[in-house]
Protein backbone atom coordinates (compact mmCIF):
# COMPACT_ATOMS: atom_id res chain seq x y z
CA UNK A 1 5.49 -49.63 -63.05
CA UNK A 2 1.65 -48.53 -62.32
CA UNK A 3 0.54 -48.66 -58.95
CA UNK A 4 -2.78 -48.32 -57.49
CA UNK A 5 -4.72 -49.00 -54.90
CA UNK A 6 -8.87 -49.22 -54.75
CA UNK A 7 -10.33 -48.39 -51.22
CA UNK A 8 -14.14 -50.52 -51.37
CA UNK A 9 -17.17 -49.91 -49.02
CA UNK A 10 -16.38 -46.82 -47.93
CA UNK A 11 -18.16 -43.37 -46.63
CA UNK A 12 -16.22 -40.57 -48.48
CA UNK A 13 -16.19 -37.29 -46.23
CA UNK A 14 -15.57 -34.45 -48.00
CA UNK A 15 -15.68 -30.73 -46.38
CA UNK A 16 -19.08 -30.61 -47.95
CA UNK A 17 -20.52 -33.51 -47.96
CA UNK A 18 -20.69 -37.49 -47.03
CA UNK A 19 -20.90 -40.23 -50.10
CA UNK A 20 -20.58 -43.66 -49.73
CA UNK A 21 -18.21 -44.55 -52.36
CA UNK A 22 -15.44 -46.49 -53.47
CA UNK A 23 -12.00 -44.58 -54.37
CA UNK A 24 -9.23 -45.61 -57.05
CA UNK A 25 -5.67 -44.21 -57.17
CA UNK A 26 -3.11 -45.08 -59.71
CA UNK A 27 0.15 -43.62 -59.88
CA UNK A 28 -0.25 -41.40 -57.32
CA UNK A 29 -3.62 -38.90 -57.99
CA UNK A 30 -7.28 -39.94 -57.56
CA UNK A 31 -8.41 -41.79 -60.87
CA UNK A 32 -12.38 -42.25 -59.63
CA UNK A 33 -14.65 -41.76 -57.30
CA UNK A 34 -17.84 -43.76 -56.75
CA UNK A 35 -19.60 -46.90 -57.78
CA UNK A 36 -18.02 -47.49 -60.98
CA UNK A 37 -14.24 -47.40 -59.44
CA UNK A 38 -13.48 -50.85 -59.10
CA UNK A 39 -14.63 -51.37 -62.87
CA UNK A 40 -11.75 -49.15 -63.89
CA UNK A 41 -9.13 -50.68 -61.65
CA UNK A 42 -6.18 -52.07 -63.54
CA UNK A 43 -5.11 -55.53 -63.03
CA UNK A 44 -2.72 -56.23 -60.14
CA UNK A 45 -4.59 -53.46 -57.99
CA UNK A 46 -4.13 -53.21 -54.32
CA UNK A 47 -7.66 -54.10 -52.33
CA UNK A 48 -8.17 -52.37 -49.15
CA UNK A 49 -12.09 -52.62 -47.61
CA UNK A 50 -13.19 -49.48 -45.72
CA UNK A 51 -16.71 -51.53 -44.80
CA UNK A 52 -17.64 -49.45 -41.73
CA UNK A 53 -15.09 -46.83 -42.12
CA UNK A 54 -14.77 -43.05 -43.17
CA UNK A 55 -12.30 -42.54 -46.20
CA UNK A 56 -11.24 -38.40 -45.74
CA UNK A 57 -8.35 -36.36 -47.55
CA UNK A 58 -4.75 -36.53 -45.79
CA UNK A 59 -4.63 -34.08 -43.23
CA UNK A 60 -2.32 -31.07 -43.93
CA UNK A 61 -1.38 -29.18 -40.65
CA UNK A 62 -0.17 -25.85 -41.75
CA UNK A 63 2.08 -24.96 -38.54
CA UNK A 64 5.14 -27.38 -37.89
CA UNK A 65 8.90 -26.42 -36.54
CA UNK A 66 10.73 -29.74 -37.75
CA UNK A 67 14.61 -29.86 -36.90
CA UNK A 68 14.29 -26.02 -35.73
CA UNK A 69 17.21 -24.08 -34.39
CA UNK A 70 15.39 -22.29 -31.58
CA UNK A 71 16.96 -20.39 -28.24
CA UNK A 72 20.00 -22.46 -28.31
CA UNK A 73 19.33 -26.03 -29.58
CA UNK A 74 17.54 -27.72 -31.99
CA UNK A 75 13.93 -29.98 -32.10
CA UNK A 76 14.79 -33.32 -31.41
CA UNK A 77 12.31 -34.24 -34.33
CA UNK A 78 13.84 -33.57 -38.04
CA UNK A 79 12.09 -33.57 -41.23
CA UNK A 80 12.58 -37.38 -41.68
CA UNK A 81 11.17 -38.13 -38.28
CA UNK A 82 8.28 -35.47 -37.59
CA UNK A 83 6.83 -36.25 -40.94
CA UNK A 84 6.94 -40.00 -40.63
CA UNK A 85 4.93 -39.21 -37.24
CA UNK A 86 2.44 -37.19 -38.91
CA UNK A 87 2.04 -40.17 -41.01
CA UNK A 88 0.97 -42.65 -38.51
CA UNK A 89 -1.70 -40.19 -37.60
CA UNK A 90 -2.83 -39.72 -40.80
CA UNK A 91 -1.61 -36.19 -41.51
CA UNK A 92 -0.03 -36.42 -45.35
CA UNK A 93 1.25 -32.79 -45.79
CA UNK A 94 2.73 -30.11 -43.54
CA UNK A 95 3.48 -26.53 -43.86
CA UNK A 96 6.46 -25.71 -41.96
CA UNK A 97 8.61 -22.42 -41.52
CA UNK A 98 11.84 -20.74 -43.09
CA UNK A 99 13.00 -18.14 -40.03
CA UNK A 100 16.23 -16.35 -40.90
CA UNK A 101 18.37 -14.67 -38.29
CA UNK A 102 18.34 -11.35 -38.13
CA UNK A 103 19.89 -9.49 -41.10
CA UNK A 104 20.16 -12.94 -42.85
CA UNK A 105 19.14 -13.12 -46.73
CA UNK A 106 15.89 -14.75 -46.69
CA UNK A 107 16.92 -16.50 -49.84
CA UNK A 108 19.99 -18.08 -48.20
CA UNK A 109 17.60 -19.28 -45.05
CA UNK A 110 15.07 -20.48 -47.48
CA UNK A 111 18.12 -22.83 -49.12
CA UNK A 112 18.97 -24.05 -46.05
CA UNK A 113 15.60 -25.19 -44.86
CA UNK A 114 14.96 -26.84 -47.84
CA UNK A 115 17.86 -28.89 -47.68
CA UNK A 116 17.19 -29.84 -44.30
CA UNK A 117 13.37 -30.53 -46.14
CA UNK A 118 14.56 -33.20 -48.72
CA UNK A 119 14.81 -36.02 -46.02
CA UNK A 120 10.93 -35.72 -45.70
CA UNK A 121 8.79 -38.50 -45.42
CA UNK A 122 5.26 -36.61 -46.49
CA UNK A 123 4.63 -33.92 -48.51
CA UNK A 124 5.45 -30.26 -47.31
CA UNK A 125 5.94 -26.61 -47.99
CA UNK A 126 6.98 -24.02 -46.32
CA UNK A 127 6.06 -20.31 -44.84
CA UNK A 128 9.04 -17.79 -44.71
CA UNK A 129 9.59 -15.26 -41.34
CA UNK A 130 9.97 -12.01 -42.17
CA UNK A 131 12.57 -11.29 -39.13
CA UNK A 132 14.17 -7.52 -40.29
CA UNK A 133 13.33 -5.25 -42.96
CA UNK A 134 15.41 -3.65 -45.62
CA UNK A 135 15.15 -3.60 -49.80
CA UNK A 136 16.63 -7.02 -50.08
CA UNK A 137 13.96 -8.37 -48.21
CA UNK A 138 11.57 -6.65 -50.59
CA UNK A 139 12.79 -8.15 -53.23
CA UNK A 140 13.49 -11.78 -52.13
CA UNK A 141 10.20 -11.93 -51.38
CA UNK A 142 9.21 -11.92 -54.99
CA UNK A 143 11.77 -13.63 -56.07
CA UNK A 144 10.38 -16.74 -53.34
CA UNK A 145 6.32 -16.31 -54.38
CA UNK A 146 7.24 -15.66 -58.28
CA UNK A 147 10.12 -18.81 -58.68
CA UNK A 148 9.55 -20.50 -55.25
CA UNK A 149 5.96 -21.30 -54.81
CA UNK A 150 5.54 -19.35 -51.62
CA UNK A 151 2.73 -18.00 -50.72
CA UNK A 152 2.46 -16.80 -47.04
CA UNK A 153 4.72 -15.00 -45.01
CA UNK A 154 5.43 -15.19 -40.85
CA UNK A 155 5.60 -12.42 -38.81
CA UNK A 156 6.74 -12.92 -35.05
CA UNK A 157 5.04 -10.27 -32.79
CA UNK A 158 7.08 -11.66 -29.72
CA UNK A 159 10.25 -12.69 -28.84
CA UNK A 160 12.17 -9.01 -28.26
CA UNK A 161 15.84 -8.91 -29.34
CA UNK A 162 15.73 -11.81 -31.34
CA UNK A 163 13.19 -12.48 -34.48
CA UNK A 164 10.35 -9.97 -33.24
CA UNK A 165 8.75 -7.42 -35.96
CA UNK A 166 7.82 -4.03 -35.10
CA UNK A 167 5.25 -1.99 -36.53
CA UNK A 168 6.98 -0.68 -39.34
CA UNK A 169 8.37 -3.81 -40.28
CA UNK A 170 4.80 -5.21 -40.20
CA UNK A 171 3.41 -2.46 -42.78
CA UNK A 172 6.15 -2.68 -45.03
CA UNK A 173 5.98 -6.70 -45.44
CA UNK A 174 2.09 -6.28 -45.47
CA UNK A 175 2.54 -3.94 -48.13
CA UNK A 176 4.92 -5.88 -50.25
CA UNK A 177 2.23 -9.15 -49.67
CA UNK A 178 -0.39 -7.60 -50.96
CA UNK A 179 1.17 -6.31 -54.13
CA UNK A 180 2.56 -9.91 -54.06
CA UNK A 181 -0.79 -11.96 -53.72
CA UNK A 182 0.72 -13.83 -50.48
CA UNK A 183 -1.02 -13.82 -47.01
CA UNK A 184 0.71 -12.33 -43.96
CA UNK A 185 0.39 -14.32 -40.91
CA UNK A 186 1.15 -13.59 -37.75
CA UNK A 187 2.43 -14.93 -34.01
CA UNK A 188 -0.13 -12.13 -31.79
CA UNK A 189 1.75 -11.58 -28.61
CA UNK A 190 3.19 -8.09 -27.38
CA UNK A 191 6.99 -8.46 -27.42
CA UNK A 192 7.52 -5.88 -25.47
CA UNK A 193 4.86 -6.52 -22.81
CA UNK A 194 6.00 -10.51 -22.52
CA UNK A 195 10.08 -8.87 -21.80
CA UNK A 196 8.54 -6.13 -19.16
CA UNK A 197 6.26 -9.35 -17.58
CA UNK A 198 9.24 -11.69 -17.61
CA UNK A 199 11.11 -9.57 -15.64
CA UNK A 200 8.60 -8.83 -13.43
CA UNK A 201 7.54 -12.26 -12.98
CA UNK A 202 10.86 -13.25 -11.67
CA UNK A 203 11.28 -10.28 -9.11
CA UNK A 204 8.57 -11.44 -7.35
CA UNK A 205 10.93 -14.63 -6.85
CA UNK A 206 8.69 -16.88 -9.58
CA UNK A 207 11.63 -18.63 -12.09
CA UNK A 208 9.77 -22.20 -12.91
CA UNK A 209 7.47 -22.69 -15.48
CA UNK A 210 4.16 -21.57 -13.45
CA UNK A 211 5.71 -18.23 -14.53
CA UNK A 212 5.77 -18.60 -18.25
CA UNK A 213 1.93 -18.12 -18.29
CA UNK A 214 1.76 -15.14 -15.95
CA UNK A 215 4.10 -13.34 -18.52
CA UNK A 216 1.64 -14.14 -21.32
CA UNK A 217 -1.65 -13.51 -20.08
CA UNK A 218 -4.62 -13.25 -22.79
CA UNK A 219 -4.82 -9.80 -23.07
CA UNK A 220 -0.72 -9.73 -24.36
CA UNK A 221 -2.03 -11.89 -27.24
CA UNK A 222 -5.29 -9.91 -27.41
CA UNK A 223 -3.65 -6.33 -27.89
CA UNK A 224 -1.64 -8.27 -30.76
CA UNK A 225 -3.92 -9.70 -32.41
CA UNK A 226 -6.02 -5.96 -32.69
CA UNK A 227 -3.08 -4.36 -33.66
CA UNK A 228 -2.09 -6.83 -36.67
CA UNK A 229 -5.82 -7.22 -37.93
CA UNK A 230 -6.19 -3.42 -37.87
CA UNK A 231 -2.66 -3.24 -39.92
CA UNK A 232 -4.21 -5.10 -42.52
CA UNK A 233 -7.59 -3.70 -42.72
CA UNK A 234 -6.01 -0.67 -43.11
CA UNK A 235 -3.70 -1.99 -46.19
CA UNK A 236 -6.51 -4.19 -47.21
CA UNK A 237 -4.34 -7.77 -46.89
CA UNK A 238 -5.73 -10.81 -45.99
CA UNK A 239 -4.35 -11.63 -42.60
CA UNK A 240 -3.89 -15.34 -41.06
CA UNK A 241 -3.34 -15.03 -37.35
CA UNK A 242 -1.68 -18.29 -36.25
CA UNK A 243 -2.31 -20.76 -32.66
CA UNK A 244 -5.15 -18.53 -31.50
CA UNK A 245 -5.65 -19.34 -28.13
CA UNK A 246 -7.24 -17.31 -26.03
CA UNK A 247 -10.63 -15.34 -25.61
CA UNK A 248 -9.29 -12.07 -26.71
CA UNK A 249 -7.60 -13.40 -29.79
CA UNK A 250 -10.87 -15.15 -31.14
CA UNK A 251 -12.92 -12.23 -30.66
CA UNK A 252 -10.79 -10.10 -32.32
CA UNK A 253 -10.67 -12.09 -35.36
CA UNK A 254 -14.91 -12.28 -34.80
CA UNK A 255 -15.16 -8.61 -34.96
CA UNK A 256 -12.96 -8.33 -37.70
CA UNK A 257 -14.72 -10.92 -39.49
CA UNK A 258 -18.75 -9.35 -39.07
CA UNK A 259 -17.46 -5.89 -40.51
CA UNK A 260 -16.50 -7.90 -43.56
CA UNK A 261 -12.68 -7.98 -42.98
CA UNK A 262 -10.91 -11.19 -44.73
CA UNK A 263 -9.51 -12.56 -41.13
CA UNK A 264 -8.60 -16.46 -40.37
CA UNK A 265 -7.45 -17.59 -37.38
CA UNK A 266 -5.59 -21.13 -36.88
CA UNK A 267 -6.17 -23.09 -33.14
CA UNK A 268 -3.64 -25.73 -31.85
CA UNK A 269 -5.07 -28.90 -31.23
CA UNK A 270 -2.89 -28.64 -27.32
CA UNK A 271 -4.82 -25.16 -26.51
CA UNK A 272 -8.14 -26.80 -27.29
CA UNK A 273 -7.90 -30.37 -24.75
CA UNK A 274 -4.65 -28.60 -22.35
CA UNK A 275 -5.04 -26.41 -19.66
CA UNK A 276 -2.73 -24.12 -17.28
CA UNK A 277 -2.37 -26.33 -14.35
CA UNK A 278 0.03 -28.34 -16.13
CA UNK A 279 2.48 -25.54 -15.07
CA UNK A 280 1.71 -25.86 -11.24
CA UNK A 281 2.57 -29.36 -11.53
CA UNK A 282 5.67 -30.18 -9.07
CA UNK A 283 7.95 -32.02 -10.99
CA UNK A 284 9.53 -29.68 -13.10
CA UNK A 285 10.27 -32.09 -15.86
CA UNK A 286 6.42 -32.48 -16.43
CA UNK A 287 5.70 -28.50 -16.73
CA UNK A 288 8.47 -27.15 -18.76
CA UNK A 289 7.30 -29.82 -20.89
CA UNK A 290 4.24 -27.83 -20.99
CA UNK A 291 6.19 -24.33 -21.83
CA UNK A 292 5.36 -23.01 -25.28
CA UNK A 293 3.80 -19.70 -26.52
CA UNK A 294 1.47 -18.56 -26.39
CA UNK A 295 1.15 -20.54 -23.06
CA UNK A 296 -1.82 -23.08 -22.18
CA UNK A 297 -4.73 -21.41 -20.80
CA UNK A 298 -7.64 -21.46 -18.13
CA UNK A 299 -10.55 -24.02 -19.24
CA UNK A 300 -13.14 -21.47 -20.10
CA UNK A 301 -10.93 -20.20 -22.93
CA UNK A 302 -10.86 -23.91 -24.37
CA UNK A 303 -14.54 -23.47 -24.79
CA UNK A 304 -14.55 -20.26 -26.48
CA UNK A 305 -12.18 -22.04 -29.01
CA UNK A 306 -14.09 -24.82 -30.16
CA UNK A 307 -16.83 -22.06 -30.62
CA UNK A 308 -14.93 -20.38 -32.84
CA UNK A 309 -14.39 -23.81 -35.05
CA UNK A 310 -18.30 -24.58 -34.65
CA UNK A 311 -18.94 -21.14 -35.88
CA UNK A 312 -16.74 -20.99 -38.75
CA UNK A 313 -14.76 -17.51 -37.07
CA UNK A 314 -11.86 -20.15 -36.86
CA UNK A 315 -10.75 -22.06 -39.50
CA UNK A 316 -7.79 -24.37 -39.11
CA UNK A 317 -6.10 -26.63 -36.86
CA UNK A 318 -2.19 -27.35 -36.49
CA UNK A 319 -0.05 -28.36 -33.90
CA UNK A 320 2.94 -25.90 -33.78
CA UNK A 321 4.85 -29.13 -33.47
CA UNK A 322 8.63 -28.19 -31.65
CA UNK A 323 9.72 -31.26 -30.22
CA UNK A 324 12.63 -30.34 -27.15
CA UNK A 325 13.78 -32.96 -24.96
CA UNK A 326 13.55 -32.65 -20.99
CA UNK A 327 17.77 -32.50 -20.69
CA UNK A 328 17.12 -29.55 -23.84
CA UNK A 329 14.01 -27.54 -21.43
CA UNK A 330 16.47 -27.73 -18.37
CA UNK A 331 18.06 -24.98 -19.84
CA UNK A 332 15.07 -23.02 -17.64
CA UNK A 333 15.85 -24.26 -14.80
CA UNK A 334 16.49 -21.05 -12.99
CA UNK A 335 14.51 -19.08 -15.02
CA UNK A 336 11.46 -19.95 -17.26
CA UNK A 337 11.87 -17.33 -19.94
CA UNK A 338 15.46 -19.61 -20.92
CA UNK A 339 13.23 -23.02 -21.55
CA UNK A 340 12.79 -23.62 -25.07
CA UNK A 341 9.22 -23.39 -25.85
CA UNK A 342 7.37 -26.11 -27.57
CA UNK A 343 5.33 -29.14 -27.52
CA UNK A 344 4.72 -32.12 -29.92
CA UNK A 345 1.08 -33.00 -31.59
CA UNK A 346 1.94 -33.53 -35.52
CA UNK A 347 0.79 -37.60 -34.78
CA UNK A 348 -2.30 -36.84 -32.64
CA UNK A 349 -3.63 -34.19 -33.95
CA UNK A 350 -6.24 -35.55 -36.09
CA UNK A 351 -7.66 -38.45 -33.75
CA UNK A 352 -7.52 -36.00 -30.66
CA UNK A 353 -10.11 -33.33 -32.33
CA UNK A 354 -12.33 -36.39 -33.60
CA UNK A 355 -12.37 -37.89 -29.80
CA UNK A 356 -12.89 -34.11 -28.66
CA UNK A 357 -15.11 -32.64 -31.11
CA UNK A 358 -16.93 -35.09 -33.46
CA UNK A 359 -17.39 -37.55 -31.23
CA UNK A 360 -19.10 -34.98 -28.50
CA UNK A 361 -20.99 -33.45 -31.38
CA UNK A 362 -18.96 -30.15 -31.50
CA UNK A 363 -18.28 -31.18 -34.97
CA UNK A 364 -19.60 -33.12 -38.04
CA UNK A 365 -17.26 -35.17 -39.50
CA UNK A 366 -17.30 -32.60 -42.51
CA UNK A 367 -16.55 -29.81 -40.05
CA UNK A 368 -13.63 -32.19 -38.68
CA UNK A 369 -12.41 -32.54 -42.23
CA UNK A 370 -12.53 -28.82 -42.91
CA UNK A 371 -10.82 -27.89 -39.77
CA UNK A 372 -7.85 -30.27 -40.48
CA UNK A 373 -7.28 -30.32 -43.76
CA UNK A 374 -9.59 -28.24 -46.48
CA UNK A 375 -9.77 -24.79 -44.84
CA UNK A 376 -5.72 -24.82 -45.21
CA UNK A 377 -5.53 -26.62 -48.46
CA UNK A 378 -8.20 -23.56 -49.91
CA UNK A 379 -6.32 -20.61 -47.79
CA UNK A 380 -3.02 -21.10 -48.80
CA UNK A 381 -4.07 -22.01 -52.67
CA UNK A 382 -3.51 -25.66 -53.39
CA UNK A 383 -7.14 -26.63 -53.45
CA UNK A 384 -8.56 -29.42 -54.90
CA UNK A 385 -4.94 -30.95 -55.22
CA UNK A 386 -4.90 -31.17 -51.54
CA UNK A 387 -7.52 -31.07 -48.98
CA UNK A 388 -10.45 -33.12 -50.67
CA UNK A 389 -11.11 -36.77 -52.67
CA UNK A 390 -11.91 -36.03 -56.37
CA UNK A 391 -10.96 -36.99 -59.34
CA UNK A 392 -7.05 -35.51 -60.18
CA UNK A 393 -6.85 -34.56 -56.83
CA UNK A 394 -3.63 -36.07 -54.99
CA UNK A 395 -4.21 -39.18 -53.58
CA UNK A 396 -3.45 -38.60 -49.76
CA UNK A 397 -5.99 -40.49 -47.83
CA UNK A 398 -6.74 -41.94 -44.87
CA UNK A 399 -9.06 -44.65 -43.81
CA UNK A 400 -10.44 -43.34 -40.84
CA UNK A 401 -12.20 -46.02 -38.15
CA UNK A 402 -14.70 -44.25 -35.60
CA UNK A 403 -14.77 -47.37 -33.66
CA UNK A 404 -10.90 -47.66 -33.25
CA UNK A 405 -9.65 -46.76 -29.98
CA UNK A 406 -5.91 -46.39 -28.89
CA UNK A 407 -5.15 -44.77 -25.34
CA UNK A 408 -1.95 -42.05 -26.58
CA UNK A 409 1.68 -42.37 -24.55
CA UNK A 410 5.22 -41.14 -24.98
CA UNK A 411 6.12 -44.94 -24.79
CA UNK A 412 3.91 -45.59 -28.40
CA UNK A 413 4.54 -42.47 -30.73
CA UNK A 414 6.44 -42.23 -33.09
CA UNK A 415 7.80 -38.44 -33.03
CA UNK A 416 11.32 -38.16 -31.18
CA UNK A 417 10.19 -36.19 -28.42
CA UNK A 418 10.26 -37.41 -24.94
CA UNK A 419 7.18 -36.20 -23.75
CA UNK A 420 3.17 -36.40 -25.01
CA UNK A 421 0.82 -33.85 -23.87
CA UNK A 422 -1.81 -35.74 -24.47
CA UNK A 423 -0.57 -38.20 -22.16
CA UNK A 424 -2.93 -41.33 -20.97
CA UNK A 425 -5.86 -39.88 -23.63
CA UNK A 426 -8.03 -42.26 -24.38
CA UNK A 427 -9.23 -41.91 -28.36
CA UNK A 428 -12.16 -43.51 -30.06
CA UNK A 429 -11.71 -42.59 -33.63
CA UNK A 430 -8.00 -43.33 -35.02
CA UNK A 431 -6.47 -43.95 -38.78
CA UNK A 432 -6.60 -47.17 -39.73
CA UNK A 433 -4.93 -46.70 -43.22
CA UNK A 434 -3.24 -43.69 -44.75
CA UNK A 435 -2.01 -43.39 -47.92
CA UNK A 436 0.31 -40.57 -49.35
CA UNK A 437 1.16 -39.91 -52.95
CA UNK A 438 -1.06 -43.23 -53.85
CA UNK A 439 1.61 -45.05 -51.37
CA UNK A 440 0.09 -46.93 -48.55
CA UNK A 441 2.09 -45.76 -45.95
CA UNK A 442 0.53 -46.86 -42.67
CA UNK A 443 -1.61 -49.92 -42.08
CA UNK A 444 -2.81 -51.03 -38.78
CA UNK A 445 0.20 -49.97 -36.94
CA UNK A 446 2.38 -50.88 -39.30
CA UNK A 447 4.60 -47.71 -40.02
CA UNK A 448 6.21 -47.65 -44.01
CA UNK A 449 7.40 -44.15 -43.88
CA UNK A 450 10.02 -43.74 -46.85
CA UNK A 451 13.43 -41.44 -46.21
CA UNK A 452 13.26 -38.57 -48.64
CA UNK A 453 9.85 -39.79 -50.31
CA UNK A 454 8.02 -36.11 -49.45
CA UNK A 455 7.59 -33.97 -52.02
CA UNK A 456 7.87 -29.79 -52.00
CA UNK A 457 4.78 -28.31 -53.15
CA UNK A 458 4.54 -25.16 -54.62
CA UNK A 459 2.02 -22.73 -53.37
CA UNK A 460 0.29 -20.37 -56.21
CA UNK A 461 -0.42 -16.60 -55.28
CA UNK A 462 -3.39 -14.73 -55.25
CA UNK A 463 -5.80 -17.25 -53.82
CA UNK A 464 -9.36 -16.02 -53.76
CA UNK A 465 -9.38 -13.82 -51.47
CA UNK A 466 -6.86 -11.31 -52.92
CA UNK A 467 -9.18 -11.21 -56.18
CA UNK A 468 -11.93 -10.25 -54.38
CA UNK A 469 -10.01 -7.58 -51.67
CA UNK A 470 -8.82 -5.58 -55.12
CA UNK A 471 -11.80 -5.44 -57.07
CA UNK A 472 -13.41 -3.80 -53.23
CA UNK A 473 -10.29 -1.71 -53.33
CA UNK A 474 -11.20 -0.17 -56.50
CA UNK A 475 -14.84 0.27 -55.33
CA UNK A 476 -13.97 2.30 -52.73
CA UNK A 477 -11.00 4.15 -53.65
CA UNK A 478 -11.27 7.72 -52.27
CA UNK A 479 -11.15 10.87 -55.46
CA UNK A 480 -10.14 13.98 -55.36
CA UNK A 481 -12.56 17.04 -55.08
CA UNK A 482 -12.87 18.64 -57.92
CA UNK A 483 -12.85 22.59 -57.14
CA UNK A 484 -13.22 25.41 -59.09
């Protein structure tokens, strides 16, 4: 049976633009946009009135860890429950990760997370870690971009003696993306500083989490972030650099950037409202909530962020969303570097940067739209279907009220965690509506997240950007001397 819905009285916000304009969906894609929707709607179609409201694509947040085995345990939150949480905020597709073990095929990890992946409520896809280095890994990488729909690959800087790349495992996955026409990202921290630090740290009798941060400082991330970008200027890749969050970081990718190197860098929605006192606070329940990596940092670092995202030098926001209970973060008790790192964020994402930055006038609403869902529908090549509202584009949508308020709590959200970061916020700006696959799945509170109703989308290589770093290539490619 057909379904649609019409959304009337609307202002469409697209990356580039605003419209006021009303927007049909039947069976599941965008069948109009503008005044002469309703005229086409078929009989039997779903009403909803958007009079005073913004009506902007789905948000996709490209970083998630849903039902992760990480350092012991696993995420309270599973595919089924983080996505039905991203939901209610009005985020309709997430791009999580595939991290094999060490020496583990990546196509038997990939397998395994997407089993895990069918119970999804919303859309997703997935990035896959390179974590070791040998021919097989050469070659399942083609076989996941070529048969798989894969198009980006991970690459953990940190986290020495268990899924941490060194440099030559860096160059040869670089490598093998380029000739692929998938974009390396990366996770900039120096492994090897972070295990000297940590060890450091706690000789100078500092175990609870105010010592996660001192073992991280900015410049750990900084050097990291240099050293991948100049990796792949040197290849000529594309490079992604992932949960930028600290001075260093952002003005590396800056640099990069005004020489004319293709460099995007992805912010956390926590690292841009959270700072480092959380870890000084003296229940430790409350700051090992708090641990995650890179760590939270000083305010003036929060600043330099949102410049990036007002300057265009950053380009996406996520939520590294890693959802591990207080009893699960005990596991540090006696010594911060054992507490699992991560926080939750997949539900608040969105109406935390419009409180934050549209509603201060950081950001335009098309900025805001860019920033969470456009810039990583068009990097990781599934733009127009996602990220915007036109015609055959998917019909994830959300109704977005910019008079709404909602103060956020652990006791109201709907991921599994049992802690919210963004504890006692108080939002103006929140999704009253959001519809995935031309499914109203959220109205007014009302959560109608469907077990298993998320589909896995397939990424295309060779996105823009790869088109246009080969044709330079071949511009500059060095020749021989001719001698006589």
């Amino acid at each position: 049976m057909s379904q649609s819905i019409l959304i009337r009285g609307g202002t469409v916000v697209n990356a580039d633009c605003e419209t006021r304009a009303d927007v049909l969906c039947i069976d599941g894609v965008i069948a109009a946009v503008g005044e002469g929707a309703a005229a086409l709607a078929p009989a039997g179609c779903e009403v909803l009135d958007a009079s005073g409201q913004y009506v902007v694509p789905g948000g996709i947040d490209p970083h998630t860890h849903m039902q992760l085995p990480f350092m012991g345990t696993v995420t309270m939150d599973d595919f089924y429950t983080g996505t039905a949480a991203a939901l209610a905020g009005g985020t309709t597709s997430i791009i999580d990760f595939v991290i094999p073990n060490p020496q583990q095929p990546l196509m038997e990890a990939y397998r395994t997370w997407r089993e895990w992946a069918e119970k999804s409520a919303s859309d997703y896809s997935f990035h896959v870690a390179i974590t070791w280095w040998d021919e097989s890994v050469r070659h399942d990488m083609g076989t996941l971009v070529r048969e798989e729909g894969v198009n980006s690959f991970k690459h953990f800087m940190a986290y020495k003696n268990a899924i941490m790349c060194d440099d030559e495992t860096l160059v040869n996955s670089f490598r093998r993306a380029l000739e692929l026409g998938a974009m390396p990202t990366v996770h900039a921290e120096n492994g090897e500083l972070v295990y000297l630090l940590q060890q450091e740290v706690q000789k100078m009798g500092i175990t609870g989490p105010e010592g996660h941060p001192l073992s991280r400082p900015p410049m750990v991330e900084g050097e990291a972030a240099n050293r991948a970008i100049a990796i792949a200027d040197v290849l000529g890749v594309p490079i992604y650099v992932v949960h930028v969050s600290c001075i260093e970081s952002a003005e590396a990718i800056a640099r990069a950037r005004a020489r004319g190197q293709r460099v995007y860098g992805e912010v956390l929605a926590g690292h841009l409202i959270v700072d480092d006192s959380v870890y000084r606070d003296p229940d430790f329940t409350k700051a090992a909530a708090h641990v995650m990596s890179p760590p939270f940092r000083p305010k003036e670092h929060q600043e330099a962020l949102w410049r990036g995202l007002q300057s265009g030098q950053l380009h996406t926001t996520a939520t590294d969303h890693c959802t591990f209970c207080a009893e699960q973060k005990r596991a540090g008790a006696e010594n911060f570097a054992k507490i699992p790192n991560g926080t939750g964020g997949v539900e608040e994402r969105m109406a935390v940067l419009w409180t934050a930055g549209v509603n201060t006038g950081r950001l335009t609403p098309s900025e805001w739209v860019a920033i969470t869902s456009a810039n990583a529908a068009k990097l990781f090549n599934i733009y127009p279907k996602k990220g915007c509202i036109a015609v055959g584009a998917d019909a994830d949508l959300v109704l977005w009220d910019p008079a709404g308020t909602k103060t956020l709590s652990v006791k109201t959200q709907h991921s599994k965690g049992d802690y919210n970061i963004f504890e006692g916020m108080a939002l103006t700006g929140v999704p009253s509506h959001t519809i995935s696959q031309g499914r109203l799945v959220y109205a007014n509170g009302d959560l109608r997240a469907v077990r298993g109703a998320g589909r896995y989308i397939k990424r295309p290589a060779f996105g823009s950007g790869f088109a246009a770093a080969e044709k330079r290539a071949r511009e500059l490619a060095p020749t021989a001397v001719v001698r006589t």
